[in-house]
PDB file of N, CA and C in Angstrom:
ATOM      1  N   UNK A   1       0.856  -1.164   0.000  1.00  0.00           N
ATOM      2  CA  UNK A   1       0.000   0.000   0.000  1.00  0.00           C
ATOM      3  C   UNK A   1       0.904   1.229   0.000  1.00  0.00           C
ATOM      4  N   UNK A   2       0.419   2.051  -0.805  1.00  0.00           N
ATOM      5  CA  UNK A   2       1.901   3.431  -1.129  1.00  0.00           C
ATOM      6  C   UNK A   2       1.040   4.229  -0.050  1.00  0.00           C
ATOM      7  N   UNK A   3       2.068   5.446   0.582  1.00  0.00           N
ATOM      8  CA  UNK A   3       1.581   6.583   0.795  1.00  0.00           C
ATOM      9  C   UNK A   3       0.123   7.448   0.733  1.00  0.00           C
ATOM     10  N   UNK A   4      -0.270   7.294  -0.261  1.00  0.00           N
ATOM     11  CA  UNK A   4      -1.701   8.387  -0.741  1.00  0.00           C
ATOM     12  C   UNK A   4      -2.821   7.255  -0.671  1.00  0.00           C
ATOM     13  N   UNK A   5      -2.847   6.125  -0.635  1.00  0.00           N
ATOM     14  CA  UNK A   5      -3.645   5.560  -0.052  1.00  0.00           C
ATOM     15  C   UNK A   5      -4.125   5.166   1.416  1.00  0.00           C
ATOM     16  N   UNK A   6      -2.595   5.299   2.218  1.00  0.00           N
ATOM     17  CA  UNK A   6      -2.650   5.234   3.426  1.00  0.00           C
ATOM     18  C   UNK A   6      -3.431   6.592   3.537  1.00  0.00           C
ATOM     19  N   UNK A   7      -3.415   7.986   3.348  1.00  0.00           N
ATOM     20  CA  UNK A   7      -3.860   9.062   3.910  1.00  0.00           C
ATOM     21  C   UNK A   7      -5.336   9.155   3.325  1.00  0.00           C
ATOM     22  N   UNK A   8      -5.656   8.327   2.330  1.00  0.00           N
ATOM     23  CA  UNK A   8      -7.043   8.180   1.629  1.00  0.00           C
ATOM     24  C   UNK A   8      -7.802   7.559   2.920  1.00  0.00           C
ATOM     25  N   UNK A   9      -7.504   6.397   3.006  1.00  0.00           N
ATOM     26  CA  UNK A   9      -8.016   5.654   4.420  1.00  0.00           C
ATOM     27  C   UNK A   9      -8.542   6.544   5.263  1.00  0.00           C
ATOM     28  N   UNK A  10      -7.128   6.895   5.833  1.00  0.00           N
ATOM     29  CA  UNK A  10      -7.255   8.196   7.123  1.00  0.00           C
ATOM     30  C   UNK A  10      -8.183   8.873   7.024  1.00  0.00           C
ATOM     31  N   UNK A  11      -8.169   9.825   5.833  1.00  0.00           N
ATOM     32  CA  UNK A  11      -9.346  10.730   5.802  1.00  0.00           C
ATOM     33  C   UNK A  11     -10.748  10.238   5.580  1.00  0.00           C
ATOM     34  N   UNK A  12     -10.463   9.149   4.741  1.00  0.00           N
ATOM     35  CA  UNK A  12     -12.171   8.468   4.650  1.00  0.00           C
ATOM     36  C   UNK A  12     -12.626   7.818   6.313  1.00  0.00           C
ATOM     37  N   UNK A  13     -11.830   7.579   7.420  1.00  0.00           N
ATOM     38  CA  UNK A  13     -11.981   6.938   8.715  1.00  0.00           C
ATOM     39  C   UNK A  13     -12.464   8.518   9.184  1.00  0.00           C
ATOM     40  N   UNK A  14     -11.953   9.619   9.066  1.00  0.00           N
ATOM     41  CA  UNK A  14     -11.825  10.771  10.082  1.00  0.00           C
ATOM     42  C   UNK A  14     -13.291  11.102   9.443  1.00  0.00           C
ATOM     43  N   UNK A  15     -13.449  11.427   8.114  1.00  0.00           N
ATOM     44  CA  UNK A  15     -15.248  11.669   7.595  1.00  0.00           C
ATOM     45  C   UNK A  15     -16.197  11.447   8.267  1.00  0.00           C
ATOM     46  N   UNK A  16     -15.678   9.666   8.212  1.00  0.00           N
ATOM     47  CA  UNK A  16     -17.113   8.847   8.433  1.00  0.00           C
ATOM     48  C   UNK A  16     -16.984   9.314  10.316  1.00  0.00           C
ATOM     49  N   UNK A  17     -16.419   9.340  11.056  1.00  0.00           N
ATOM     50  CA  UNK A  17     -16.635   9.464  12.677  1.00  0.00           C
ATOM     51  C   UNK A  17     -16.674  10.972  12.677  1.00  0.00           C
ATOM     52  N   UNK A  18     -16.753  11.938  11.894  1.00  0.00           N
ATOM     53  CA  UNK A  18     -16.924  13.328  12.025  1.00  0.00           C
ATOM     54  C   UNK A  18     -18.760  13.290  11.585  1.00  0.00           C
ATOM     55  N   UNK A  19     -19.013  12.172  10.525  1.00  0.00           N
ATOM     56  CA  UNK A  19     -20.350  12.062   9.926  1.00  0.00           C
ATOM     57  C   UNK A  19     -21.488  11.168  11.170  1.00  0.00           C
ATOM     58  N   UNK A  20     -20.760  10.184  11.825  1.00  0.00           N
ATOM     59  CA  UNK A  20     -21.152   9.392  12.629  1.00  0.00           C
ATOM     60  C   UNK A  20     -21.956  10.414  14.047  1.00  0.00           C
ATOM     61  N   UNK A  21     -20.916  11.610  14.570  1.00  0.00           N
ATOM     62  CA  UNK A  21     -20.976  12.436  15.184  1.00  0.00           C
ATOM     63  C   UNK A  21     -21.814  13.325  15.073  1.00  0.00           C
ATOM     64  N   UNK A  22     -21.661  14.116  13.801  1.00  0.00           N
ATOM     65  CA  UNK A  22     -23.286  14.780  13.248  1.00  0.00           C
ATOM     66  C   UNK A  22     -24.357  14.163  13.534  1.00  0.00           C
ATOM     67  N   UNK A  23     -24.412  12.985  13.183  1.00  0.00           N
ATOM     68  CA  UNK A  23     -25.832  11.752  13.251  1.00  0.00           C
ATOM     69  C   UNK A  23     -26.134  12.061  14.714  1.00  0.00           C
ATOM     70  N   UNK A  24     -24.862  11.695  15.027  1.00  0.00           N
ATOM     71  CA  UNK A  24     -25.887  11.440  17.159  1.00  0.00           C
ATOM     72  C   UNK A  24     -25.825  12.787  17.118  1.00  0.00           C
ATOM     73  N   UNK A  25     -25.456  13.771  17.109  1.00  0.00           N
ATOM     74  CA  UNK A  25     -26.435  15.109  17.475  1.00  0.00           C
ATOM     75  C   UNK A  25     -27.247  15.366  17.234  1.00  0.00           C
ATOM     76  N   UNK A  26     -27.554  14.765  15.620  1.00  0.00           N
ATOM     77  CA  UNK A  26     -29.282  15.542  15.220  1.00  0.00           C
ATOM     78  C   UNK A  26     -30.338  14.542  16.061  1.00  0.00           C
ATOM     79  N   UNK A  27     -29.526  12.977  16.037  1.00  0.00           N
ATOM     80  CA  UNK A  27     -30.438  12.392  17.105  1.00  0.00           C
ATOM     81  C   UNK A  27     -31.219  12.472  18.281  1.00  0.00           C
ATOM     82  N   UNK A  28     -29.662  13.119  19.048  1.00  0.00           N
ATOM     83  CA  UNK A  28     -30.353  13.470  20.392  1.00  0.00           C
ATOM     84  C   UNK A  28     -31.174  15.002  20.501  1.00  0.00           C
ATOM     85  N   UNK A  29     -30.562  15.667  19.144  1.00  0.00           N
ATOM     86  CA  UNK A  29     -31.898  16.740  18.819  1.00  0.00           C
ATOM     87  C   UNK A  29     -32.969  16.317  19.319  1.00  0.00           C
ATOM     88  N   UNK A  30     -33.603  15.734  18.255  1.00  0.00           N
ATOM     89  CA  UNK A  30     -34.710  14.882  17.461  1.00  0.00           C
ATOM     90  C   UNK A  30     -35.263  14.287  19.035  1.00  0.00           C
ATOM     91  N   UNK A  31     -34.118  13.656  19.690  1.00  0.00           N
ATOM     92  CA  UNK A  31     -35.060  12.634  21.082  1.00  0.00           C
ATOM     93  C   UNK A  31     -35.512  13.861  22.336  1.00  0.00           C
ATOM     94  N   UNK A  32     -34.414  14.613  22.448  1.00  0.00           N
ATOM     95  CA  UNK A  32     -35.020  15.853  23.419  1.00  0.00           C
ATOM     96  C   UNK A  32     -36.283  16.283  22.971  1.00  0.00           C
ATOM     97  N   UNK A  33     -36.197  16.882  21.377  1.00  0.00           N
ATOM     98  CA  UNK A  33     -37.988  17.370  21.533  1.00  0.00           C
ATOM     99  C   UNK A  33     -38.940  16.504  21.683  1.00  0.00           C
ATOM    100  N   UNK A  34     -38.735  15.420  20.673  1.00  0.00           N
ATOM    101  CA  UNK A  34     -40.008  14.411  21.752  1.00  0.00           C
ATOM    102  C   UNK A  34     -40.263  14.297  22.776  1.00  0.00           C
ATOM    103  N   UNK A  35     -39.271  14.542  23.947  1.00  0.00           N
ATOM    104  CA  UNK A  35     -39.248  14.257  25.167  1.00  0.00           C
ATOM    105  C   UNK A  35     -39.963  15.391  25.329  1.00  0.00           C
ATOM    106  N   UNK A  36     -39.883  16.906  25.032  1.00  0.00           N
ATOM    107  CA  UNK A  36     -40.527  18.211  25.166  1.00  0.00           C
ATOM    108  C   UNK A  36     -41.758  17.824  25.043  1.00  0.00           C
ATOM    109  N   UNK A  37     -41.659  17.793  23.573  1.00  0.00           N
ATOM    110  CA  UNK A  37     -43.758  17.349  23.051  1.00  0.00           C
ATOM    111  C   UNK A  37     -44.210  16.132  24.175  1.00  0.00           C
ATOM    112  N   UNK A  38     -43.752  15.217  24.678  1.00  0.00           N
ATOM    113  CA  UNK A  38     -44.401  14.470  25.452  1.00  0.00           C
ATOM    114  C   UNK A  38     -44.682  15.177  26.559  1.00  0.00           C
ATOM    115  N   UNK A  39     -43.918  15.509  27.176  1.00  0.00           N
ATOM    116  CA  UNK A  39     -44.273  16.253  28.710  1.00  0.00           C
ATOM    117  C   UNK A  39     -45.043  17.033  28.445  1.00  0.00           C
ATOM    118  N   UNK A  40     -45.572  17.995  27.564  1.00  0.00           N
ATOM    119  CA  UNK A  40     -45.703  19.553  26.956  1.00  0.00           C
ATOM    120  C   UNK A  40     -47.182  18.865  27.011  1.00  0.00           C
ATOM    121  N   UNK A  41     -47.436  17.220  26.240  1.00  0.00           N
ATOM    122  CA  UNK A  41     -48.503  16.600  25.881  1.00  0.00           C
ATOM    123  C   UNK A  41     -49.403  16.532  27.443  1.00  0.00           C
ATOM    124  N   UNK A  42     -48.490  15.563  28.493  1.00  0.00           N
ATOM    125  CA  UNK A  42     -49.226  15.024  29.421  1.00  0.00           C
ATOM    126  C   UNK A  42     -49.539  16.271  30.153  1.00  0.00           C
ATOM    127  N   UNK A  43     -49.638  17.484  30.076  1.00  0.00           N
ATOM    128  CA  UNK A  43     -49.608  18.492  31.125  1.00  0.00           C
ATOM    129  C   UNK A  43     -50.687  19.218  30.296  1.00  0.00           C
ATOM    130  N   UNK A  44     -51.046  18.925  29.393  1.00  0.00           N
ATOM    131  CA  UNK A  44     -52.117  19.205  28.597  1.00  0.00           C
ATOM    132  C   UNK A  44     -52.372  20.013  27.542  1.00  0.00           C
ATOM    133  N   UNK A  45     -51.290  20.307  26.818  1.00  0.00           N
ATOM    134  CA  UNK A  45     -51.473  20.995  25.899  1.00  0.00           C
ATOM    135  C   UNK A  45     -51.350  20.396  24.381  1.00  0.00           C
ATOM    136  N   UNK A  46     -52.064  21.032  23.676  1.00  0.00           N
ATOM    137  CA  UNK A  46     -52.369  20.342  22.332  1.00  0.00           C
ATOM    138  C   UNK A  46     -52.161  21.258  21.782  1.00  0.00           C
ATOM    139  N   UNK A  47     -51.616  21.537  20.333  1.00  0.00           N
ATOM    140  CA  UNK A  47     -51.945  22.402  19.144  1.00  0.00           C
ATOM    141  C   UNK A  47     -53.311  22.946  18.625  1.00  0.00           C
ATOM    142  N   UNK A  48     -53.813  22.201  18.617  1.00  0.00           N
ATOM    143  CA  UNK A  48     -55.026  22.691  18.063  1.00  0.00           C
ATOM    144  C   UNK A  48     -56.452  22.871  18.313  1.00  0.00           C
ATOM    145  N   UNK A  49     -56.783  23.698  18.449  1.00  0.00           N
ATOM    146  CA  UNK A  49     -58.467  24.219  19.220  1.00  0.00           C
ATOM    147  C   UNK A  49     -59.631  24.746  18.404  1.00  0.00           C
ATOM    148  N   UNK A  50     -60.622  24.969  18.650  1.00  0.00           N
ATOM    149  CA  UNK A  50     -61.831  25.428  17.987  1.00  0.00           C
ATOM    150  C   UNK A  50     -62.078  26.500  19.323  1.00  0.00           C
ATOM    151  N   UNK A  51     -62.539  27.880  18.394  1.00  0.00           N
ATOM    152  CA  UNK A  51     -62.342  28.638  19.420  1.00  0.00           C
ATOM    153  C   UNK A  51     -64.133  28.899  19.132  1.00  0.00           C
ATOM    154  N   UNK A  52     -65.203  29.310  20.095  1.00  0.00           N
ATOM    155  CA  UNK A  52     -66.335  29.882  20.465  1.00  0.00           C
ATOM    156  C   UNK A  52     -67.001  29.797  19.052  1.00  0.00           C
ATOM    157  N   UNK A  53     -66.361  30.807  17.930  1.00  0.00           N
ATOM    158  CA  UNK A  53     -67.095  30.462  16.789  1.00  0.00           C
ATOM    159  C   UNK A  53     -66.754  29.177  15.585  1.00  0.00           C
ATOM    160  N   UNK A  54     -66.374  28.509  16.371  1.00  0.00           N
ATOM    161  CA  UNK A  54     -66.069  27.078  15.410  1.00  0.00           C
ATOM    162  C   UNK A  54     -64.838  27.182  14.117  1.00  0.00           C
ATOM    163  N   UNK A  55     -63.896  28.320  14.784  1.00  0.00           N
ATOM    164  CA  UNK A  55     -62.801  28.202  14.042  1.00  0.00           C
ATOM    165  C   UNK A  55     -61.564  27.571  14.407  1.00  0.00           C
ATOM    166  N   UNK A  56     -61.094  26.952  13.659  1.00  0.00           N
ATOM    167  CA  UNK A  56     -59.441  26.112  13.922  1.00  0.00           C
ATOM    168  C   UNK A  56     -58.932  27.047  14.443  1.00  0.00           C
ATOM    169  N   UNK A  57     -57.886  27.205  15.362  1.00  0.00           N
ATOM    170  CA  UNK A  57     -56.918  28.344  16.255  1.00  0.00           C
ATOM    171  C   UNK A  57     -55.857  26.986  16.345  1.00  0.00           C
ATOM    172  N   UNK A  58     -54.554  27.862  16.032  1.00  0.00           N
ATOM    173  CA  UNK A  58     -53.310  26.958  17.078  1.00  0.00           C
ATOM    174  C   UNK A  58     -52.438  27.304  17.924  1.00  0.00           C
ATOM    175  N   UNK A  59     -52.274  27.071  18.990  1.00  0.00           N
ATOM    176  CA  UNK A  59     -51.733  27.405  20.258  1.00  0.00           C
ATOM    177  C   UNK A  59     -49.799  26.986  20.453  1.00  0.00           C
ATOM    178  N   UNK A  60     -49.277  27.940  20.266  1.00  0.00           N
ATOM    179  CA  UNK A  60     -47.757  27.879  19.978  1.00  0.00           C
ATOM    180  C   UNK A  60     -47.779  26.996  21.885  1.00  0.00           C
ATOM    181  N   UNK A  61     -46.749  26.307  20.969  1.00  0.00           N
ATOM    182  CA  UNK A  61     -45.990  24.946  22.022  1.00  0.00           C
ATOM    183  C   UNK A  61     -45.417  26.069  23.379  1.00  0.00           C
ATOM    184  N   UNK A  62     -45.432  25.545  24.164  1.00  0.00           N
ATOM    185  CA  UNK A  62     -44.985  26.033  25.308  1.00  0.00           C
ATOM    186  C   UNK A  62     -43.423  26.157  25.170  1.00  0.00           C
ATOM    187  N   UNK A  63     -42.436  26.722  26.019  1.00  0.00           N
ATOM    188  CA  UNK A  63     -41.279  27.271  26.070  1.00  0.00           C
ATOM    189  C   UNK A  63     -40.454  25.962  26.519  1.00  0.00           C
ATOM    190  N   UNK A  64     -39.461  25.351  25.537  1.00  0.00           N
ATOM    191  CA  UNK A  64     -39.245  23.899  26.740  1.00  0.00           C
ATOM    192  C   UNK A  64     -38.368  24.388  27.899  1.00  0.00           C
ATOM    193  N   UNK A  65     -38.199  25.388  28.212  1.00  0.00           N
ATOM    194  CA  UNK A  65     -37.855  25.428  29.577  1.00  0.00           C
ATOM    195  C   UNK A  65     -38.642  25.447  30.624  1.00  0.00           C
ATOM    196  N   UNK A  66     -39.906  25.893  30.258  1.00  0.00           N
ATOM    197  CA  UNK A  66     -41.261  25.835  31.275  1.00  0.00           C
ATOM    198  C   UNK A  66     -41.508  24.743  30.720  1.00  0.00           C
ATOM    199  N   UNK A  67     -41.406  23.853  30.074  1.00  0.00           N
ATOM    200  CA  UNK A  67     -41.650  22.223  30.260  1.00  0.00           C
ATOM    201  C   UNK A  67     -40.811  21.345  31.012  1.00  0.00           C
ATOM    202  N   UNK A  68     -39.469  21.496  30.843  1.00  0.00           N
ATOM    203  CA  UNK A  68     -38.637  21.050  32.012  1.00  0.00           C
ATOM    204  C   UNK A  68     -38.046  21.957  32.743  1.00  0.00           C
ATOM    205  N   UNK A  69     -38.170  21.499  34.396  1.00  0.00           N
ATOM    206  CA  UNK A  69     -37.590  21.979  34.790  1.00  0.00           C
ATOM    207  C   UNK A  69     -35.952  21.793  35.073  1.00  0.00           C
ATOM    208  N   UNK A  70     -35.419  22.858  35.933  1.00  0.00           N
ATOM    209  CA  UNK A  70     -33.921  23.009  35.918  1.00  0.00           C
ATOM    210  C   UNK A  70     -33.532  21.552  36.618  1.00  0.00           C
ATOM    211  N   UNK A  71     -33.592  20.656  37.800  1.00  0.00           N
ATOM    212  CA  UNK A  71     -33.575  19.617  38.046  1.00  0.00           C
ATOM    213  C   UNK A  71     -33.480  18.956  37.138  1.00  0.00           C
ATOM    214  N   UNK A  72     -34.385  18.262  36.265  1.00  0.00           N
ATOM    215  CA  UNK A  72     -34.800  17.744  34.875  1.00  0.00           C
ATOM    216  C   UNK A  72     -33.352  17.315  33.648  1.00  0.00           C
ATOM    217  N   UNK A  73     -32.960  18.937  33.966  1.00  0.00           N
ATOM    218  CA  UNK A  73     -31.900  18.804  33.012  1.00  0.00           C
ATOM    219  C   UNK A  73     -30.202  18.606  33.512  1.00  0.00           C
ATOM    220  N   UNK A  74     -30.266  19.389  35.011  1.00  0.00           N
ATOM    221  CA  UNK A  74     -29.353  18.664  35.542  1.00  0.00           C
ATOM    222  C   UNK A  74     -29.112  17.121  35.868  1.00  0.00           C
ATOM    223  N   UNK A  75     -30.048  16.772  36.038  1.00  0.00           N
ATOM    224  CA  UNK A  75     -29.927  14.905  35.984  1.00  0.00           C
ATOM    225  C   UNK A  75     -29.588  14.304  34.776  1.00  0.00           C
ATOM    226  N   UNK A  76     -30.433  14.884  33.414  1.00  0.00           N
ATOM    227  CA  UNK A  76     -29.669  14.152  32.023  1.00  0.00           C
ATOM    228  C   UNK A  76     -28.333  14.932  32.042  1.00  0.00           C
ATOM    229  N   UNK A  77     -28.269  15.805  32.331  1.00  0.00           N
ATOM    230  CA  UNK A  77     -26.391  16.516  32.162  1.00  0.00           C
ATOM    231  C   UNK A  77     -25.740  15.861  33.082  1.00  0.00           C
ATOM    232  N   UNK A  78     -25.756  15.025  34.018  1.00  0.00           N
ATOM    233  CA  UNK A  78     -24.969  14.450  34.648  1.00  0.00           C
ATOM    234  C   UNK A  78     -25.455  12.823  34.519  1.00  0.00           C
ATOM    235  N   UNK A  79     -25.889  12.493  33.956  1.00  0.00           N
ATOM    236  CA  UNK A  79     -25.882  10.539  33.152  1.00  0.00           C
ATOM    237  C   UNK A  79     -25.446  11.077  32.058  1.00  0.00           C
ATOM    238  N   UNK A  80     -25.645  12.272  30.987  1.00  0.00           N
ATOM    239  CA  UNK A  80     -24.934  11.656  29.776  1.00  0.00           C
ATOM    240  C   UNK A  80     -23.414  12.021  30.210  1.00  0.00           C
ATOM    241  N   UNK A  81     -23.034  12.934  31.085  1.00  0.00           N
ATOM    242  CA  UNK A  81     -21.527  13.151  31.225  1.00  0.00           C
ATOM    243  C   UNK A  81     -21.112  11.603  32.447  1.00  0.00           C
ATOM    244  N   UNK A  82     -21.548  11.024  32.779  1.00  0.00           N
ATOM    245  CA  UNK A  82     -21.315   9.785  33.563  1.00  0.00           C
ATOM    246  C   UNK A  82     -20.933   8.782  32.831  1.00  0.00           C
ATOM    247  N   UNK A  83     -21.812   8.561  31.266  1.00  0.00           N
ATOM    248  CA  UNK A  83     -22.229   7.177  30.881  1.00  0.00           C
ATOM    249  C   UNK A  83     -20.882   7.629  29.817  1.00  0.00           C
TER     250      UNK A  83
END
Protein backbone atom coordinates (compact mmCIF):
# COMPACT_ATOMS: atom_id res chain seq x y z
CA UNK A 1 0.00 0.00 0.00
CA UNK A 2 1.90 3.43 -1.13
CA UNK A 3 1.58 6.58 0.79
CA UNK A 4 -1.70 8.39 -0.74
CA UNK A 5 -3.65 5.56 -0.05
CA UNK A 6 -2.65 5.23 3.43
CA UNK A 7 -3.86 9.06 3.91
CA UNK A 8 -7.04 8.18 1.63
CA UNK A 9 -8.02 5.65 4.42
CA UNK A 10 -7.25 8.20 7.12
CA UNK A 11 -9.35 10.73 5.80
CA UNK A 12 -12.17 8.47 4.65
CA UNK A 13 -11.98 6.94 8.72
CA UNK A 14 -11.82 10.77 10.08
CA UNK A 15 -15.25 11.67 7.59
CA UNK A 16 -17.11 8.85 8.43
CA UNK A 17 -16.64 9.46 12.68
CA UNK A 18 -16.92 13.33 12.02
CA UNK A 19 -20.35 12.06 9.93
CA UNK A 20 -21.15 9.39 12.63
CA UNK A 21 -20.98 12.44 15.18
CA UNK A 22 -23.29 14.78 13.25
CA UNK A 23 -25.83 11.75 13.25
CA UNK A 24 -25.89 11.44 17.16
CA UNK A 25 -26.43 15.11 17.47
CA UNK A 26 -29.28 15.54 15.22
CA UNK A 27 -30.44 12.39 17.10
CA UNK A 28 -30.35 13.47 20.39
CA UNK A 29 -31.90 16.74 18.82
CA UNK A 30 -34.71 14.88 17.46
CA UNK A 31 -35.06 12.63 21.08
CA UNK A 32 -35.02 15.85 23.42
CA UNK A 33 -37.99 17.37 21.53
CA UNK A 34 -40.01 14.41 21.75
CA UNK A 35 -39.25 14.26 25.17
CA UNK A 36 -40.53 18.21 25.17
CA UNK A 37 -43.76 17.35 23.05
CA UNK A 38 -44.40 14.47 25.45
CA UNK A 39 -44.27 16.25 28.71
CA UNK A 40 -45.70 19.55 26.96
CA UNK A 41 -48.50 16.60 25.88
CA UNK A 42 -49.23 15.02 29.42
CA UNK A 43 -49.61 18.49 31.13
CA UNK A 44 -52.12 19.21 28.60
CA UNK A 45 -51.47 20.99 25.90
CA UNK A 46 -52.37 20.34 22.33
CA UNK A 47 -51.94 22.40 19.14
CA UNK A 48 -55.03 22.69 18.06
CA UNK A 49 -58.47 24.22 19.22
CA UNK A 50 -61.83 25.43 17.99
CA UNK A 51 -62.34 28.64 19.42
CA UNK A 52 -66.34 29.88 20.46
CA UNK A 53 -67.10 30.46 16.79
CA UNK A 54 -66.07 27.08 15.41
CA UNK A 55 -62.80 28.20 14.04
CA UNK A 56 -59.44 26.11 13.92
CA UNK A 57 -56.92 28.34 16.26
CA UNK A 58 -53.31 26.96 17.08
CA UNK A 59 -51.73 27.40 20.26
CA UNK A 60 -47.76 27.88 19.98
CA UNK A 61 -45.99 24.95 22.02
CA UNK A 62 -44.98 26.03 25.31
CA UNK A 63 -41.28 27.27 26.07
CA UNK A 64 -39.25 23.90 26.74
CA UNK A 65 -37.85 25.43 29.58
CA UNK A 66 -41.26 25.83 31.27
CA UNK A 67 -41.65 22.22 30.26
CA UNK A 68 -38.64 21.05 32.01
CA UNK A 69 -37.59 21.98 34.79
CA UNK A 70 -33.92 23.01 35.92
CA UNK A 71 -33.57 19.62 38.05
CA UNK A 72 -34.80 17.74 34.88
CA UNK A 73 -31.90 18.80 33.01
CA UNK A 74 -29.35 18.66 35.54
CA UNK A 75 -29.93 14.90 35.98
CA UNK A 76 -29.67 14.15 32.02
CA UNK A 77 -26.39 16.52 32.16
CA UNK A 78 -24.97 14.45 34.65
CA UNK A 79 -25.88 10.54 33.15
CA UNK A 80 -24.93 11.66 29.78
CA UNK A 81 -21.53 13.15 31.23
CA UNK A 82 -21.31 9.78 33.56
CA UNK A 83 -22.23 7.18 30.88
Amino acid sequence: MDSSTVADCVLCANLDKDSRKGHEKLVDGWRKAVEAAEKAHADGYWPVHLNDDGNIIAQLPPDPADVFDVTDGIERSVAENLS
